[in-house]
C-alpha atoms as a PDB file:
ATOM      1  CA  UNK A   1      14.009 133.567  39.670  1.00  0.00           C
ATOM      2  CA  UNK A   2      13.364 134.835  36.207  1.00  0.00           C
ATOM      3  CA  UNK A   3      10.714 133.732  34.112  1.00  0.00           C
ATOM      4  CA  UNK A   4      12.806 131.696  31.813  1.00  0.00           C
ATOM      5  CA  UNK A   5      14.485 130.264  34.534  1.00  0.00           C
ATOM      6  CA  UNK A   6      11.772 128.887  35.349  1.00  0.00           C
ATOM      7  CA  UNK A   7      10.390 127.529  32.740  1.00  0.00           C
ATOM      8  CA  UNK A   8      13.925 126.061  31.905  1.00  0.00           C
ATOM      9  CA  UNK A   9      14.033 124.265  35.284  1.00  0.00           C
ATOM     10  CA  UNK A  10      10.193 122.761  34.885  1.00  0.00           C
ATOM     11  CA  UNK A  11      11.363 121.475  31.747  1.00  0.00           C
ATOM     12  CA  UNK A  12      14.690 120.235  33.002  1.00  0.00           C
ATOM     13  CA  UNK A  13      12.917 118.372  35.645  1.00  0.00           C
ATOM     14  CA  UNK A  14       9.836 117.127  33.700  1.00  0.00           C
ATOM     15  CA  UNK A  15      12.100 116.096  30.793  1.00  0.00           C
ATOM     16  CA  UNK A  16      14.620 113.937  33.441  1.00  0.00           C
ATOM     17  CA  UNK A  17      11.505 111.878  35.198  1.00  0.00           C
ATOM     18  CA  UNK A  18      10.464 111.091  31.595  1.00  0.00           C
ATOM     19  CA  UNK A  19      13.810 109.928  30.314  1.00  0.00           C
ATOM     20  CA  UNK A  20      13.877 107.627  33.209  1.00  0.00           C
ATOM     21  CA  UNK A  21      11.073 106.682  33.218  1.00  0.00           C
ATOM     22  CA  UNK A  22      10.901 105.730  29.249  1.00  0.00           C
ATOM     23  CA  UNK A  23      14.328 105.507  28.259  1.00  0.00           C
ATOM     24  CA  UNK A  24      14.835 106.034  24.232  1.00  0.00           C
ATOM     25  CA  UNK A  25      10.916 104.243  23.704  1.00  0.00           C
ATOM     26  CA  UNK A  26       9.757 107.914  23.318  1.00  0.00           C
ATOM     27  CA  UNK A  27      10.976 111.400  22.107  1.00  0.00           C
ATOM     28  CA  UNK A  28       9.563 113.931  24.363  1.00  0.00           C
ATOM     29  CA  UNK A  29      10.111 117.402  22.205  1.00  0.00           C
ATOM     30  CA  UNK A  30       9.060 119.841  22.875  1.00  0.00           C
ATOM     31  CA  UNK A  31       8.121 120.292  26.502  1.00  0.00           C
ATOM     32  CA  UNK A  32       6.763 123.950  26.794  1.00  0.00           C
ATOM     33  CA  UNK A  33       5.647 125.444  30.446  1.00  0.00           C
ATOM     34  CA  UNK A  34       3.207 128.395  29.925  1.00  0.00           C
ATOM     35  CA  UNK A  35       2.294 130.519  33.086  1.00  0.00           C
ATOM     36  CA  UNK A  36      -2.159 130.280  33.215  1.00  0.00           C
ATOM     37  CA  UNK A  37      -4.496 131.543  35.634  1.00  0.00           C
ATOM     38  CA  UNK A  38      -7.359 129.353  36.830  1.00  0.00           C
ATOM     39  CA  UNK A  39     -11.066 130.478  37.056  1.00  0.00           C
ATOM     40  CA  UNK A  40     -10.273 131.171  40.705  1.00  0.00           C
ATOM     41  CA  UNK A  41      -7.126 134.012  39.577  1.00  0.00           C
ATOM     42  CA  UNK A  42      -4.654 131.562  40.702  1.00  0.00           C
ATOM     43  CA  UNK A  43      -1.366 131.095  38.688  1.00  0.00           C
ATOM     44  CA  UNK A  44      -0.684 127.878  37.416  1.00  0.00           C
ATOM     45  CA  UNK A  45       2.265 125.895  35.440  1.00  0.00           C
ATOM     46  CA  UNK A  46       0.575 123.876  32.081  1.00  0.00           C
ATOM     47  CA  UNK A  47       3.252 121.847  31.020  1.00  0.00           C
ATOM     48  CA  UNK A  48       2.392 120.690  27.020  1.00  0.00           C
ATOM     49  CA  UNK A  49       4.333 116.981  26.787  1.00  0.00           C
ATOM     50  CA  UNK A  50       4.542 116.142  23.047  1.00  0.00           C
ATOM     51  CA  UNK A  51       5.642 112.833  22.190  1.00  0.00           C
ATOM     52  CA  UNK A  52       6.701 110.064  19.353  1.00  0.00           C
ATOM     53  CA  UNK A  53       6.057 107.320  19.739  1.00  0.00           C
ATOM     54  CA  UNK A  54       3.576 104.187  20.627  1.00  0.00           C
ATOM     55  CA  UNK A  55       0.905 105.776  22.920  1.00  0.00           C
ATOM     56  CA  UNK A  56       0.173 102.076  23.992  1.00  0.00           C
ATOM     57  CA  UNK A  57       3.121 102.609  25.871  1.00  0.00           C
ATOM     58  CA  UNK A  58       2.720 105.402  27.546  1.00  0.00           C
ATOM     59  CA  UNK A  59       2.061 104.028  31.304  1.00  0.00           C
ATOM     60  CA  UNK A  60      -1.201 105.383  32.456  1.00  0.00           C
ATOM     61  CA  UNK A  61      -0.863 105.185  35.778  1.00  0.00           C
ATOM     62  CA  UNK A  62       2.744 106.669  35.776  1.00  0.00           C
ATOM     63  CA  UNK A  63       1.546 109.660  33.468  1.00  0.00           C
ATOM     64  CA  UNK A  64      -1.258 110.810  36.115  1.00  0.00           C
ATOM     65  CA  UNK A  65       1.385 110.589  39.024  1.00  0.00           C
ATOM     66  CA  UNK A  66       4.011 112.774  37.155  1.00  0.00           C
ATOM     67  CA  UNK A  67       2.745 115.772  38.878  1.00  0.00           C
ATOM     68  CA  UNK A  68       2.745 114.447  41.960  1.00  0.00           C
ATOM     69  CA  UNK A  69       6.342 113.306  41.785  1.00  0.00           C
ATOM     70  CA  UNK A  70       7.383 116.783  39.933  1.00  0.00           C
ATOM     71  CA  UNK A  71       5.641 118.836  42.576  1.00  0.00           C
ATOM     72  CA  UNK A  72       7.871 118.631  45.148  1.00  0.00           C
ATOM     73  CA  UNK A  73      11.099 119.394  43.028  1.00  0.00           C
ATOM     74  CA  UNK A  74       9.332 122.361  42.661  1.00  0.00           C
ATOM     75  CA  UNK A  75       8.345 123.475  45.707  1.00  0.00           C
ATOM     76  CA  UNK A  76      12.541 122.894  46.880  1.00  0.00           C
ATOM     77  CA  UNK A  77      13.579 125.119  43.930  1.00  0.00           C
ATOM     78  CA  UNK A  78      11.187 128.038  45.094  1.00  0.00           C
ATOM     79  CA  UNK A  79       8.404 127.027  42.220  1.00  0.00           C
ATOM     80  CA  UNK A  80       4.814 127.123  44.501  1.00  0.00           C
ATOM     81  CA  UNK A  81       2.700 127.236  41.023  1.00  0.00           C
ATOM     82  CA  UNK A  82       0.915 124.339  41.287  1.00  0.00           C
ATOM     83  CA  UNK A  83       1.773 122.434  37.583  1.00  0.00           C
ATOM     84  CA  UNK A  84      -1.115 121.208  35.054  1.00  0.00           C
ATOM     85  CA  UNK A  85      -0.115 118.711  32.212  1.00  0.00           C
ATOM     86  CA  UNK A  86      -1.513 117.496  28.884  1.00  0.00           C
ATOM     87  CA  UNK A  87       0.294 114.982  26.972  1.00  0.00           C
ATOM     88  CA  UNK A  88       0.383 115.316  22.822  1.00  0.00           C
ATOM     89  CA  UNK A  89       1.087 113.072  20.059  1.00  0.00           C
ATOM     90  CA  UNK A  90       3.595 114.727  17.906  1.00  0.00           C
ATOM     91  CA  UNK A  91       1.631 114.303  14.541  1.00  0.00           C
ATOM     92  CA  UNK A  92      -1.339 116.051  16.732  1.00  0.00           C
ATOM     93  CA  UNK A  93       1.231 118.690  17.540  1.00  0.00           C
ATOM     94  CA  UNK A  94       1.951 119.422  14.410  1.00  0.00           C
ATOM     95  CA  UNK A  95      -1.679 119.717  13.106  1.00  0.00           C
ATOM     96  CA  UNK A  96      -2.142 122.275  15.606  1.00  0.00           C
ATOM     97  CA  UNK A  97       0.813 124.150  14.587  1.00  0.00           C
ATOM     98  CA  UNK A  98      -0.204 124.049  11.386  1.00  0.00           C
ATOM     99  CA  UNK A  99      -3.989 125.166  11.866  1.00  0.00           C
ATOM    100  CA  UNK A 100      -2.451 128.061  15.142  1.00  0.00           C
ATOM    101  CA  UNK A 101      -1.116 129.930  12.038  1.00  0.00           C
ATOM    102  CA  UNK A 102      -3.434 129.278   9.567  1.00  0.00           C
ATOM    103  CA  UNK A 103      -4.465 132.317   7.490  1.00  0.00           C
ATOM    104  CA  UNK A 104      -7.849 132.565   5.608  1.00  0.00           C
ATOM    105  CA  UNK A 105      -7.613 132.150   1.745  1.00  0.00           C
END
């Protein structure tokens, strides 16, 4: 499996457990899966999550289970990186964007 196949299939799986989970109440855009290495020189998933709209919303609970119901979809498509998340306002997002490429005056 390719690297971008991957990544394409983490966000295809990610992206469906968050549509039905949430329906329309949020925009999830864009999901990005970056390849990491822990302390320990283990590879790892970190899945970014940004989202629009009312964080009140966002289920708690149901947000730190996601891995643990993404997880094995991995494992049956041949995926054994363990996944990390973070989830991201979109107005945050776009701040960091913003200040990634800022260049001094």
């Amino acid at each position: 499996m390719t690297a971008q196949t991957k990544t394409d299939a983490v966000v295809n799986i990610v992206s469906e457990m968050l549509v039905q989970r949430f329906g329309d109440e949020f925009v999830f855009d864009p999901i990005i899966v970056e390849p990491e290495i822990d302390r320990d020189g283990e590879e790892y998933l970190h899945i970014t999550i940004v989202f629009d709209g009312d964080q009140k919303h966002l289920d708690p609970e149901w947000t730190a289970g996601l891995l643990g119901r993404i997880f094995p979809k991995l494992i049956k498509l041949g995926i054994d990186e363990f996944p990390s998340k973070s989830f991201v306002e979109k107005s945050e997002w776009e701040a960091l964007q913003k200040g990634r490429y800022f260049e001094p005056a």
